[in-house]
Protein backbone atom coordinates (compact mmCIF):
# COMPACT_ATOMS: atom_id res chain seq x y z
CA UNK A 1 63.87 139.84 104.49
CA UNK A 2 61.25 139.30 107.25
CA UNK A 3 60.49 135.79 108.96
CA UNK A 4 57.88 135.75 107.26
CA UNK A 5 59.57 135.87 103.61
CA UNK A 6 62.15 133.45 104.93
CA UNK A 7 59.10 130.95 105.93
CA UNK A 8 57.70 131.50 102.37
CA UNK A 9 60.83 131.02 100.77
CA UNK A 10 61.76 127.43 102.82
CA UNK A 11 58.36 126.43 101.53
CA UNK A 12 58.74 126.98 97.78
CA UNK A 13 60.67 124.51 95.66
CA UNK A 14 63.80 125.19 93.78
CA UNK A 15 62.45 125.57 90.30
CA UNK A 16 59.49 127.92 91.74
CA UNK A 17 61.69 129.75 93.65
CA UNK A 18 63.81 130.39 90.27
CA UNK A 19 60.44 130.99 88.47
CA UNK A 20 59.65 133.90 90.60
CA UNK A 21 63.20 135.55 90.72
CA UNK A 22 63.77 135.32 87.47
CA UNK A 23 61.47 135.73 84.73
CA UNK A 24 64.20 134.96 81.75
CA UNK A 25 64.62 131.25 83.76
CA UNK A 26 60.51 130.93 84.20
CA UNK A 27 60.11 130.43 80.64
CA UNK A 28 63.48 128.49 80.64
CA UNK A 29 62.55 126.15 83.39
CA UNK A 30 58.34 125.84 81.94
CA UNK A 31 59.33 124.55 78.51
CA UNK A 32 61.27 122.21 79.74
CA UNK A 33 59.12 120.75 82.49
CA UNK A 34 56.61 120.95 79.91
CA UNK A 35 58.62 118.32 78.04
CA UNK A 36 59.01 116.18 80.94
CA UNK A 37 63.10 116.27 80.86
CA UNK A 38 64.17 117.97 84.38
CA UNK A 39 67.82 118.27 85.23
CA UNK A 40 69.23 115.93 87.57
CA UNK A 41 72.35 116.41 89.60
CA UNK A 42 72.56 112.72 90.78
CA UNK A 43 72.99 110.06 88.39
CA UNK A 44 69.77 107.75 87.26
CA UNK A 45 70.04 104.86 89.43
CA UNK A 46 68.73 102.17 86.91
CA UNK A 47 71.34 103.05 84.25
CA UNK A 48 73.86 100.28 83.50
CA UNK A 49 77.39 101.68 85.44
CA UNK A 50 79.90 103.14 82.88
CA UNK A 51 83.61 102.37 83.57
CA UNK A 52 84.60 105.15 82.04
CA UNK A 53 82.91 107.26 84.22
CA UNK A 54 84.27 106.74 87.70
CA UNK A 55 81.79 107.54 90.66
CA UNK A 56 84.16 107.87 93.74
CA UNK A 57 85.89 111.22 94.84
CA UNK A 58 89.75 109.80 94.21
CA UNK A 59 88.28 108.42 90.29
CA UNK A 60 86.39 111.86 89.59
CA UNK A 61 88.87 113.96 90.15
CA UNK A 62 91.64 111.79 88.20
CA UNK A 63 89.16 111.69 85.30
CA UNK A 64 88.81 115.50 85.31
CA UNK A 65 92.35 115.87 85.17
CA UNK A 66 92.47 113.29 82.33
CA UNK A 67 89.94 114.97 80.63
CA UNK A 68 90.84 118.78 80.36
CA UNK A 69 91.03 120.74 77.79
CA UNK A 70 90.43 117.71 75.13
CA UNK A 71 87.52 116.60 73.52
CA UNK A 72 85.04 113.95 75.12
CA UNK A 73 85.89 110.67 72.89
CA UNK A 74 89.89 111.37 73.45
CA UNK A 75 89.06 111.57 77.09
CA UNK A 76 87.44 108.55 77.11
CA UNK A 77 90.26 106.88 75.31
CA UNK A 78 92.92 108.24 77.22
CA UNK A 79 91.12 107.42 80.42
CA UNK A 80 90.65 103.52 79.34
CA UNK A 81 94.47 103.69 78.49
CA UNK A 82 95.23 104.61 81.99
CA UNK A 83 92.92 102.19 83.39
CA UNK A 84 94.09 99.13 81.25
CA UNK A 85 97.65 100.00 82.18
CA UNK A 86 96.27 99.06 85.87
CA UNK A 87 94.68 96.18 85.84
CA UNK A 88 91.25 97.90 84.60
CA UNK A 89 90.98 100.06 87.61
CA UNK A 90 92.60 103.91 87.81
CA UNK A 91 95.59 103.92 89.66
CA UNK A 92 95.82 104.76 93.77
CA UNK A 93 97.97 107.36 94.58
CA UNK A 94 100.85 104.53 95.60
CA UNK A 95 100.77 103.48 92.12
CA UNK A 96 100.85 106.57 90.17
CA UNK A 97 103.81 107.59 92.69
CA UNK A 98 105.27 104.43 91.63
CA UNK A 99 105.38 104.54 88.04
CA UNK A 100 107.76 106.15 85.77
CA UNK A 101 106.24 109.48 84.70
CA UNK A 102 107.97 109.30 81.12
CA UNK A 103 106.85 105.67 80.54
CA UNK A 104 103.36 106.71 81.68
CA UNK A 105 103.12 109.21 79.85
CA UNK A 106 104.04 107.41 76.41
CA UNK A 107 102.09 104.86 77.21
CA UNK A 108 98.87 106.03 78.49
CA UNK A 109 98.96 109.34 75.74
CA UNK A 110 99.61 111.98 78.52
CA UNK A 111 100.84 115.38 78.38
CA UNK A 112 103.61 115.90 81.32
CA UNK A 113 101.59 118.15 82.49
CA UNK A 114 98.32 116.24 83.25
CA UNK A 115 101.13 113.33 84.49
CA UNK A 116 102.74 115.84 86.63
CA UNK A 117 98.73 116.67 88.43
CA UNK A 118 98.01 113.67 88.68
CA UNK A 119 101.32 112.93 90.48
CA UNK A 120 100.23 116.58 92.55
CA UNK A 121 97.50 114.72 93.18
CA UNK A 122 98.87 111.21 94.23
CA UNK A 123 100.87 113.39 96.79
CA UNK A 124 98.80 115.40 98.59
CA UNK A 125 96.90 112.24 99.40
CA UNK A 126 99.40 110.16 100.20
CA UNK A 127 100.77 112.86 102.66
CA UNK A 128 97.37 113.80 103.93
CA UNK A 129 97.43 116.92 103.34
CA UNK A 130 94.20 115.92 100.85
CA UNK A 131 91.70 114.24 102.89
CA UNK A 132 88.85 113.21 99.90
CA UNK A 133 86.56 111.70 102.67
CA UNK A 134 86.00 114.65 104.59
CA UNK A 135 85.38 116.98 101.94
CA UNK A 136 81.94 117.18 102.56
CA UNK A 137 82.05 118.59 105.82
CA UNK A 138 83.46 121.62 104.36
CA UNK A 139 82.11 124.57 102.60
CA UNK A 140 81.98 125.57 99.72
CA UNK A 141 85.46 127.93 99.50
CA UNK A 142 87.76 125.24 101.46
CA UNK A 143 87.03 122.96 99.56
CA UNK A 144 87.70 124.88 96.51
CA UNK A 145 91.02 125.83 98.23
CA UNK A 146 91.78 122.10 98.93
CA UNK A 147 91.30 120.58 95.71
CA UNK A 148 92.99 124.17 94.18
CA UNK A 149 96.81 123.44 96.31
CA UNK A 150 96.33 119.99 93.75
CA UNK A 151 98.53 121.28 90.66
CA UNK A 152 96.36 121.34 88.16
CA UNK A 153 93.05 121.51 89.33
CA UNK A 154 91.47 124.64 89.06
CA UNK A 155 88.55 126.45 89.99
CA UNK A 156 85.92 124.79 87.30
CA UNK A 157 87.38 121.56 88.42
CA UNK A 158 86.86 122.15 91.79
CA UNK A 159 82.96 123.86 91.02
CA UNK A 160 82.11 120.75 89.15
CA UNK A 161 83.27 118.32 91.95
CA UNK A 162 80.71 120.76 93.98
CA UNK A 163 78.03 120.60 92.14
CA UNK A 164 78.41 116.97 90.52
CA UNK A 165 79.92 115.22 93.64
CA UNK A 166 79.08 116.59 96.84
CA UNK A 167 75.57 117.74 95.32
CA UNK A 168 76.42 121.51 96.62
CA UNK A 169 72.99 123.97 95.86
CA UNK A 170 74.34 126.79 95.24
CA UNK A 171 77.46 126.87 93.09
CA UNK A 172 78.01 129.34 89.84
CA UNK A 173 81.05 128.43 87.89
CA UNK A 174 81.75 131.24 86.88
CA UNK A 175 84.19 130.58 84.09
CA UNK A 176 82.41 127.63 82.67
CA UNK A 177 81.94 128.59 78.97
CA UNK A 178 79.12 126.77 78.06
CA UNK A 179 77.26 128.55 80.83
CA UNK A 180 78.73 131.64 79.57
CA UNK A 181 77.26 131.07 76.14
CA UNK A 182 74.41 129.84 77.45
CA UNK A 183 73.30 133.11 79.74
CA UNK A 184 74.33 135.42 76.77
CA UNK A 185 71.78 133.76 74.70
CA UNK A 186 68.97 133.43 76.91
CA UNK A 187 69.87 137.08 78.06
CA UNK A 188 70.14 139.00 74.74
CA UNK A 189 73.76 139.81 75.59
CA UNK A 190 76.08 140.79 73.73
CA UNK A 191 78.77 138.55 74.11
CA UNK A 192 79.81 135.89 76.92
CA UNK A 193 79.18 137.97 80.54
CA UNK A 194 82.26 137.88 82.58
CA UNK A 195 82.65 136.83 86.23
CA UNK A 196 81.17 139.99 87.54
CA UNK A 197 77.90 140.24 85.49
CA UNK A 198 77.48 136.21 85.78
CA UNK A 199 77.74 137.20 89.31
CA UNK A 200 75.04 140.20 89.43
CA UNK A 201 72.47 137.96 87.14
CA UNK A 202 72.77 134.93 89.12
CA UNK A 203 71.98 137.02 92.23
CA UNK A 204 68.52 136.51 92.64
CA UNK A 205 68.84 132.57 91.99
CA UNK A 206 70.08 131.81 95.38
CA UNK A 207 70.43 129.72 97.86
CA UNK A 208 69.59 127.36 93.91
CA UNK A 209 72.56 128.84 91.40
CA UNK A 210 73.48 125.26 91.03
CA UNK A 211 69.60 123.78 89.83
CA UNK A 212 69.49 127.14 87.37
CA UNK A 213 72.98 126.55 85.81
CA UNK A 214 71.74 122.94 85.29
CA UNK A 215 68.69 124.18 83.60
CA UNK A 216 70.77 126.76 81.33
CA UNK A 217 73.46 124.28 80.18
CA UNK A 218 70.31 122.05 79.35
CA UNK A 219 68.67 124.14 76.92
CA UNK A 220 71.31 124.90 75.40
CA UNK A 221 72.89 121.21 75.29
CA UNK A 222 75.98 122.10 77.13
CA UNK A 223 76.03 120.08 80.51
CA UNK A 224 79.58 118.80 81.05
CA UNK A 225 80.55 115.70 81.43
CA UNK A 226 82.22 115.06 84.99
């Protein structure tokens, strides 16, 4: 790429720069700036705060662990179980490290092992090895392997506190299934691509994978919840 491409490409926006790499997400990205409803990775500043939705790094990622693998409305229930069983506010790390995990578990409606991450997670805090305030001078793969050494956080956990949290540009998770589903359709696939061909069609989106994911899970009304 000359210097001169490079200047061209620092000048476009994000969505043109997707329009013009990829003609699939052009008509993706028209209809629905046509209907006025752009993606947003930061939250809308006038809307009333939800509890259950917890906006610093520690809260996030013990809501994420909360909420895997279930459906929405039991995470929220679960979540306002935990948070009632601590004075209305999730547990610090001290706390959690505190409690009984059996008694936590029956009461808040835990599996043991969601109580057992979030004890992984209570630790590596406490110790330091976990340092959530300095995550965002890292890129993109340490931090991945930082939250990752937390027992059960995974990789789609740790692309969603990317994208969602630290506002990272250029993340593709690749295992996200709703993404999945959503590139099959809008591709005329087959079935769900796998890592590697998410990989090789998400190519020309970059340095803006994360703005085109957010405009693929919204057409096909699959954004998560994080």
């Amino acid at each position: 790429m000359t210097r001169s491409d490079l200047s061209q490409l620092h000048r476009r926006t994000p969505e043109e720069h997707l329009r013009r790499s990829d003609p699939v997400l052009r008509g993706i990205i028209d209809g629905i700036v046509r209907d006025g409803n752009q993606p947003a990775l930061r939250p809308d500043p006038t809307a009333p705060p939800d509890p259950n939705m917890p906006t610093d790094r520690y809260g996030v990622l013990v809501r994420a662990i909360v909420s895997q693998n279930i459906s929405n409305s039991a995470s929220r229930s679960i979540y306002r179980r935990l948070t009632d069983r601590f004075d209305g506010h999730p547990p610090t790390p001290r706390e959690l490290l505190d409690d009984d995990p059996g008694k936590l578990c029956q009461a808040v409606g835990l599996s043991r092992a969601k109580t057992a991450s979030l004890r992984s997670l209570a630790e590596h805090i406490d110790s330091g090895d976990l340092d959530l305030e300095r995550l965002h001078e890292l890129p993109d793969d340490d931090v991945i392997a930082q939250l990752s050494a937390v027992k059960g956080i995974g990789t789609w956990t740790a692309d969603m506190f990317l994208m969602f949290h630290l506002n990272r540009p250029d993340v593709l998770p690749v295992g996200d299934l709703g993404l999945r589903h959503a590139v099959e359709k809008a591709y005329g696939l087959s079935g769900p691509p796998g890592p590697a061909e998410m990989e090789r069609i998400a190519e020309p989106w970059r340095p803006h994978r994360t703005l085109a994911c957010l405009y693929l899970w919204q057409v096909a009304e699959a954004t998560p919840q994080v």
